[in-house]
N, C-alpha and C. Protein backbone atom coordinates (compact mmCIF):
# COMPACT_ATOMS: atom_id res chain seq x y z
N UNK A 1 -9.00 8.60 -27.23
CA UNK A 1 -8.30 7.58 -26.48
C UNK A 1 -9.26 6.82 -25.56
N UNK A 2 -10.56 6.60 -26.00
CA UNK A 2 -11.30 5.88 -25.31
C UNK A 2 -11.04 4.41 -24.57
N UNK A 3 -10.06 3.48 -25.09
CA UNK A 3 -9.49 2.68 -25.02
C UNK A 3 -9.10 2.47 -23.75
N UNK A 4 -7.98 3.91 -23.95
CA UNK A 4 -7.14 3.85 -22.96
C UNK A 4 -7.97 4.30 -21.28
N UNK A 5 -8.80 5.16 -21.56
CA UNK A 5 -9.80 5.35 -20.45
C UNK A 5 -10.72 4.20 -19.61
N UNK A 6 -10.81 3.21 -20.43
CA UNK A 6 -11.45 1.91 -20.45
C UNK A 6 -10.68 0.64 -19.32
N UNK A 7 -8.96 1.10 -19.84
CA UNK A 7 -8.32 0.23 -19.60
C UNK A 7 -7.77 1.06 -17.80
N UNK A 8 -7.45 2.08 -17.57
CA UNK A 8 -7.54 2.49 -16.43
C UNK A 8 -9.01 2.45 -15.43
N UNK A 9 -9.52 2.09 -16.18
CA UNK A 9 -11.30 2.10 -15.29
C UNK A 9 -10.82 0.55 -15.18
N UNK A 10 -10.37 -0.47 -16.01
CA UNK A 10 -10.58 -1.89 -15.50
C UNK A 10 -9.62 -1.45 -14.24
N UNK A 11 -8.23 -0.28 -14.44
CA UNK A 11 -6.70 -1.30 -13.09
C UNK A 11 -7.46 -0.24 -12.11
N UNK A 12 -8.73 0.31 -12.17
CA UNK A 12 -9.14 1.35 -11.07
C UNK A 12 -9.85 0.74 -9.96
N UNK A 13 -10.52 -0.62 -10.94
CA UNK A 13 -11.73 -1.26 -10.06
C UNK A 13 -10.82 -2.03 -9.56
N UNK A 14 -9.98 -2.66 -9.90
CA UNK A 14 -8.68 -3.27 -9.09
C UNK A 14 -8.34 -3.10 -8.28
N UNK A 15 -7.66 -1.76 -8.09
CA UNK A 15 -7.18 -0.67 -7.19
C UNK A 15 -8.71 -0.67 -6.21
N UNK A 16 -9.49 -0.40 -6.45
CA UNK A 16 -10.43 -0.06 -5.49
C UNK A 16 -11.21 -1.31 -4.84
N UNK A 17 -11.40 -2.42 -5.29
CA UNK A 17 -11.49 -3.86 -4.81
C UNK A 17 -10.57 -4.41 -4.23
N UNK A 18 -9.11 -3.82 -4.43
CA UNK A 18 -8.14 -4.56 -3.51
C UNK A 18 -7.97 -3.51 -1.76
N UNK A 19 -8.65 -2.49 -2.18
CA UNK A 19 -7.91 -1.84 -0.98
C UNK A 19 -9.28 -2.11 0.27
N UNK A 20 -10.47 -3.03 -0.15
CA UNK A 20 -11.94 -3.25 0.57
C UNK A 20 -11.17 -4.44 1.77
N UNK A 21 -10.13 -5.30 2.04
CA UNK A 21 -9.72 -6.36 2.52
C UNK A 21 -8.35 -5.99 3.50
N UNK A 22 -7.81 -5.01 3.03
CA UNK A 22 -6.88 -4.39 3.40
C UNK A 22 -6.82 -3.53 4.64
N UNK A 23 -8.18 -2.64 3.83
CA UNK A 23 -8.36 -1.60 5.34
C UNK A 23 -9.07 -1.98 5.87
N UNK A 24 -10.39 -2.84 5.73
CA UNK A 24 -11.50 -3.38 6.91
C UNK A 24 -10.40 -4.62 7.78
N UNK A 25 -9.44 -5.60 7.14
CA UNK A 25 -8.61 -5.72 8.41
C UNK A 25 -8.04 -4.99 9.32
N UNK A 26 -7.43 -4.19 8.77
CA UNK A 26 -6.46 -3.41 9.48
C UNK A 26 -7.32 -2.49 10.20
N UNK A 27 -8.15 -2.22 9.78
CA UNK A 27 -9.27 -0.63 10.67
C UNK A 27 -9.73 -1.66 11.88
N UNK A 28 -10.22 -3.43 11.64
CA UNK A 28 -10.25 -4.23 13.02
C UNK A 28 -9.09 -4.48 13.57
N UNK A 29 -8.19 -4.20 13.25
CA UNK A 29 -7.05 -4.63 13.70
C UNK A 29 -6.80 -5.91 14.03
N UNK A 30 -6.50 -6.34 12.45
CA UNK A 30 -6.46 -7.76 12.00
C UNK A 30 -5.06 -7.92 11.86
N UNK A 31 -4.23 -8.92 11.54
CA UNK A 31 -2.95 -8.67 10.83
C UNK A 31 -3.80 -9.48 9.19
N UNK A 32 -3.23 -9.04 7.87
CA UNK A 32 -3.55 -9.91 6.52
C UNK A 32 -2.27 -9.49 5.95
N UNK A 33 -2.57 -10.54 4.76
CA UNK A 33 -1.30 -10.69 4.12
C UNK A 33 -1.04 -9.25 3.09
N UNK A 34 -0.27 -8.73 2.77
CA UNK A 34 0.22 -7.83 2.15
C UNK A 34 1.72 -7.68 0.94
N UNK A 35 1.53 -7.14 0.57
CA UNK A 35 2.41 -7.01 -0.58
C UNK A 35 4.43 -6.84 0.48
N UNK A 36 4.18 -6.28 1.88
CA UNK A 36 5.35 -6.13 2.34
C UNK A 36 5.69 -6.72 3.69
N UNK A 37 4.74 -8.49 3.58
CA UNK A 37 5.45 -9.18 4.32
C UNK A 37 6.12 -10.21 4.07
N UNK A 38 6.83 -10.82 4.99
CA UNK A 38 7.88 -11.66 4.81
C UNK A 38 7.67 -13.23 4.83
N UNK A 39 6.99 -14.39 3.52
CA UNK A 39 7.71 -13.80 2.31
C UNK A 39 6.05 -12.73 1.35
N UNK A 40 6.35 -11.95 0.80
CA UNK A 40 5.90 -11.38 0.43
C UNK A 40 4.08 -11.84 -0.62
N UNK A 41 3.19 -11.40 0.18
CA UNK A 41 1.91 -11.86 -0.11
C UNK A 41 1.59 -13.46 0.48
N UNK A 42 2.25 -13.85 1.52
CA UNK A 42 1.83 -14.87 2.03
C UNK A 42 1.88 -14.54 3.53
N UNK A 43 3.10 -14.21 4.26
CA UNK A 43 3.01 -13.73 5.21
C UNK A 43 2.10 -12.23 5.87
N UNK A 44 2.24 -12.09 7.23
CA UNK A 44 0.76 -11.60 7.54
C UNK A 44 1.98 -10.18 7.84
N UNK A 45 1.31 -8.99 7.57
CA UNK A 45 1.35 -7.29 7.92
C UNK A 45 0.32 -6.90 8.86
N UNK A 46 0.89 -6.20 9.34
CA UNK A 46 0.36 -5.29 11.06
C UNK A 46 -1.04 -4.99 10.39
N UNK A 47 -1.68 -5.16 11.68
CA UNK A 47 -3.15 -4.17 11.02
C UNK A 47 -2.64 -2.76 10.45
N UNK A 48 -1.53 -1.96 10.95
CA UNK A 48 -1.37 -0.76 10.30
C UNK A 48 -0.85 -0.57 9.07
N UNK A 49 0.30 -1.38 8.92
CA UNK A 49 0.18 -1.47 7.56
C UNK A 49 -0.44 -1.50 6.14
N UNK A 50 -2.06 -2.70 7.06
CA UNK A 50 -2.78 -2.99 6.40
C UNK A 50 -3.93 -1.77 6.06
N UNK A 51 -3.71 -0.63 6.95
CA UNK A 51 -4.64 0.21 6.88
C UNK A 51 -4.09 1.02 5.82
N UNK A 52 -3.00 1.26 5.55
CA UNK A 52 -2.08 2.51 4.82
C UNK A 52 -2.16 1.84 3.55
N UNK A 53 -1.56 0.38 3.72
CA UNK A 53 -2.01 -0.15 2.14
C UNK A 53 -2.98 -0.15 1.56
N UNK A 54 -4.49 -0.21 2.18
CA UNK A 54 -5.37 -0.19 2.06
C UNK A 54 -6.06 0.93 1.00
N UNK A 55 -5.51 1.76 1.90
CA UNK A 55 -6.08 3.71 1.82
C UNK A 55 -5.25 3.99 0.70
N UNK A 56 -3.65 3.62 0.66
CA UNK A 56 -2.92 3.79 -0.90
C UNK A 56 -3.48 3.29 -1.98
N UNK A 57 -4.47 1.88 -1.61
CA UNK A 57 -5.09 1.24 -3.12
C UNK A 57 -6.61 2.14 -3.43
N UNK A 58 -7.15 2.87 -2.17
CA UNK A 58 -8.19 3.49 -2.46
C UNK A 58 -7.86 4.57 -3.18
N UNK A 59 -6.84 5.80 -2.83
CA UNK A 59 -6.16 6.83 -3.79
C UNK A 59 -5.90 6.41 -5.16
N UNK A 60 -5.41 5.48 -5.29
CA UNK A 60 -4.95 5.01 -7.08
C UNK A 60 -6.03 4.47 -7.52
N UNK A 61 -7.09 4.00 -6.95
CA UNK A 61 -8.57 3.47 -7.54
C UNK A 61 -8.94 5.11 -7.94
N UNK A 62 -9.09 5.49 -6.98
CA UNK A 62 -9.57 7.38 -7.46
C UNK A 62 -8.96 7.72 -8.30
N UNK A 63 -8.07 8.01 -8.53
CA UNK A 63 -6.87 8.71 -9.78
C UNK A 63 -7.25 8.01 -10.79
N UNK A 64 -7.34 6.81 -10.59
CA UNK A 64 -7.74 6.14 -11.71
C UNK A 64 -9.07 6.21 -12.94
N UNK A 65 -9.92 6.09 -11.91
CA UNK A 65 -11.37 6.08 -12.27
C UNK A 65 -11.98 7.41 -12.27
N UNK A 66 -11.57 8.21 -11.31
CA UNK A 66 -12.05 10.12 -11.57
C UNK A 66 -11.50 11.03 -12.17
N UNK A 67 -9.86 10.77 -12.03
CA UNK A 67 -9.12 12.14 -12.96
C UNK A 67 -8.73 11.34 -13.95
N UNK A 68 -9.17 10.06 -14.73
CA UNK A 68 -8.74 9.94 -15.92
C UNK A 68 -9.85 9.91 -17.18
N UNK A 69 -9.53 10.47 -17.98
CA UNK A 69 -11.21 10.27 -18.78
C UNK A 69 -12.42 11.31 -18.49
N UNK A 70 -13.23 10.86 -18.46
CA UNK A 70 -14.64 11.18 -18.49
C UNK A 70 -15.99 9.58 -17.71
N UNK A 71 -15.20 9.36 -16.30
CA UNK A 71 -16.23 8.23 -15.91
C UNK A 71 -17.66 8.07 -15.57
N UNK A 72 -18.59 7.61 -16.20
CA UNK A 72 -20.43 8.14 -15.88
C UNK A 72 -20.70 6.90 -15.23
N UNK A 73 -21.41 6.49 -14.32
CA UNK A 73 -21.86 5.64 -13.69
C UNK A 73 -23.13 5.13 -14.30
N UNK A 74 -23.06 5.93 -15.35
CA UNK A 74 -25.01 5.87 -16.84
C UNK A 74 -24.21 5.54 -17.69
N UNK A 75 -23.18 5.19 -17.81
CA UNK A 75 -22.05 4.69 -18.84
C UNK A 75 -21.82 3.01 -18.94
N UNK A 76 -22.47 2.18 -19.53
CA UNK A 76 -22.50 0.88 -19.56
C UNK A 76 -21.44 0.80 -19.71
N UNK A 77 -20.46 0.85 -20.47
CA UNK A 77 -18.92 0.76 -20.76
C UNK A 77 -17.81 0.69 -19.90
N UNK A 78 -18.39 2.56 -19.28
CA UNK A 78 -17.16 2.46 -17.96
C UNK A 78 -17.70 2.03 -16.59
N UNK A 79 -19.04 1.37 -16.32
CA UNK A 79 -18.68 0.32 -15.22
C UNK A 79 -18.51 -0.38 -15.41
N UNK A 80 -19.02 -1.59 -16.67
CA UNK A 80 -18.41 -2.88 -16.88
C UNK A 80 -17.22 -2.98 -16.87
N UNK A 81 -16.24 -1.69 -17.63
CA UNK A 81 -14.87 -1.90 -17.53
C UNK A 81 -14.13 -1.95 -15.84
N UNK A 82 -14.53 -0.95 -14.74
CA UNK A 82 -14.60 -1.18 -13.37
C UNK A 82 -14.84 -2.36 -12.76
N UNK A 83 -15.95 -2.78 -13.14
CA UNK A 83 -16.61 -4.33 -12.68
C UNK A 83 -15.31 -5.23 -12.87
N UNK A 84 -15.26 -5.16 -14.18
CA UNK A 84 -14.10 -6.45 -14.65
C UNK A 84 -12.93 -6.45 -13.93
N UNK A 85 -12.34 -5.33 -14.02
CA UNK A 85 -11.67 -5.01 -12.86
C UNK A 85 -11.39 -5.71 -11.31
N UNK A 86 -12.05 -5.22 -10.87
CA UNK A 86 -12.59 -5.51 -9.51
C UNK A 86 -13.09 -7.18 -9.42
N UNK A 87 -14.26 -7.65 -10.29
CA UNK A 87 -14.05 -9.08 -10.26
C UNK A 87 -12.92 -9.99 -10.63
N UNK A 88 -12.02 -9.61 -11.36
CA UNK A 88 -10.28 -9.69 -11.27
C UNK A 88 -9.78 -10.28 -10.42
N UNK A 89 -9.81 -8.86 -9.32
CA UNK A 89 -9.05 -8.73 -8.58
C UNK A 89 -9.43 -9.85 -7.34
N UNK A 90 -10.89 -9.23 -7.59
CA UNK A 90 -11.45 -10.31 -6.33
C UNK A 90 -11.11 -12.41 -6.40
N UNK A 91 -11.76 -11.78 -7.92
CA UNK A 91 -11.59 -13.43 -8.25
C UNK A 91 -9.88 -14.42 -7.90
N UNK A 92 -9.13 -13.63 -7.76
CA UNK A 92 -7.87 -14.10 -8.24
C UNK A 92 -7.06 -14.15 -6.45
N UNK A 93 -8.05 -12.78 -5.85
CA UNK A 93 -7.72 -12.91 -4.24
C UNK A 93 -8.10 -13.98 -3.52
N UNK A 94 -9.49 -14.73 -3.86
CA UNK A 94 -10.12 -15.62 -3.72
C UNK A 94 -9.54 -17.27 -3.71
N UNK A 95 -8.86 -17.08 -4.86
CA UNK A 95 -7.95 -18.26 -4.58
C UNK A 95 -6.64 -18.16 -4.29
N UNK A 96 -6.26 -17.15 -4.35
CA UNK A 96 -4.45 -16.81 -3.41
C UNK A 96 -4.88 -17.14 -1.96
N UNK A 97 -5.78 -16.04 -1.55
CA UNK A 97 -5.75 -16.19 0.26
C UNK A 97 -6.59 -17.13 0.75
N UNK A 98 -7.33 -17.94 -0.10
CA UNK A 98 -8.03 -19.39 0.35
C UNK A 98 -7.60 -20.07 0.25
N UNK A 99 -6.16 -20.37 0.16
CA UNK A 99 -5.24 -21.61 0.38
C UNK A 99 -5.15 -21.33 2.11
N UNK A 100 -4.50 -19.85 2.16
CA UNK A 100 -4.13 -19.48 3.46
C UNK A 100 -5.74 -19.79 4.81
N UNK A 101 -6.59 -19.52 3.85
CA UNK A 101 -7.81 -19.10 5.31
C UNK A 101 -8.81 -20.47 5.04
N UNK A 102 -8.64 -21.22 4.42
CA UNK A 102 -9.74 -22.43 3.94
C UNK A 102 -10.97 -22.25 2.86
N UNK A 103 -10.54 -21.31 2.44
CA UNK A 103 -11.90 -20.67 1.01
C UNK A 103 -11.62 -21.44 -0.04
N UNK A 104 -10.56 -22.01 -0.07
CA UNK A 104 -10.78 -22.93 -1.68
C UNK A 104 -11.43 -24.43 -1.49
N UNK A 105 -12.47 -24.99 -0.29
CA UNK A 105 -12.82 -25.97 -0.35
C UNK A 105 -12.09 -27.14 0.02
N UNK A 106 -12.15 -27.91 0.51
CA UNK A 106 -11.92 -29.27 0.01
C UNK A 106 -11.08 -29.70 -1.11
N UNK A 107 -9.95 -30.15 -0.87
CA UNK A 107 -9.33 -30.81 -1.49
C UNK A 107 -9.15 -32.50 -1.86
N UNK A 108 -9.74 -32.56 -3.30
CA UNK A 108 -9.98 -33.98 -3.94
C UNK A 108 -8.99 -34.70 -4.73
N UNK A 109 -9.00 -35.73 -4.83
CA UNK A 109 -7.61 -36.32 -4.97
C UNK A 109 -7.99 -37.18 -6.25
């Protein structure tokens, strides 16, 4: 089921790239947007929230990427599959919360 090991290493690096924004707000005690504010992923969550959400996406990055499979870090396969992952996640955060914070540039008409 190599496949399937592949495909939890990509939602691991996910899991573990989404929870890097989450808890370094919340550990400054930032408020950011979160999956459980109002309306949901636009509005801003407590720094504490943001810490717990954070630390929940770091646990399911682990589960993901350590107790599933066989993951080697000498394994071209299963970091690229992590990488992809994670650049995903990042990539796609990048333009959700840069509407909100000014990261998408300049707007041309």
């Amino acid at each position: 089921m190599l496949w399937l090991d592949l495909l939890s290493y990509v939602f691991g690096g996910a899991f573990l790239a989404n929870a890097i924004p989450h808890f370094v707000s919340g550990a400054m005690g930032r408020p950011f947007q979160s999956p459980f504010a109002k309306p949901p992923g636009q509005g801003l969550s407590s720094s504490t929230v943001n810490v717990l959400w954070g630390f929940f996406n770091l646990v399911v990055g682990y589960v993901l990427v350590c107790r599933v499979g066989d993951f080697g870090l000498k394994n071209t396969g299963d970091v690229v599959a992590l990488g992809v992952g994670a650049l995903f996640i990042a990539l796609f955060s990048a333009r959700h919360f840069g509407r909100f914070h000014g990261g998408n540039g300049p707007k041309h008409s």
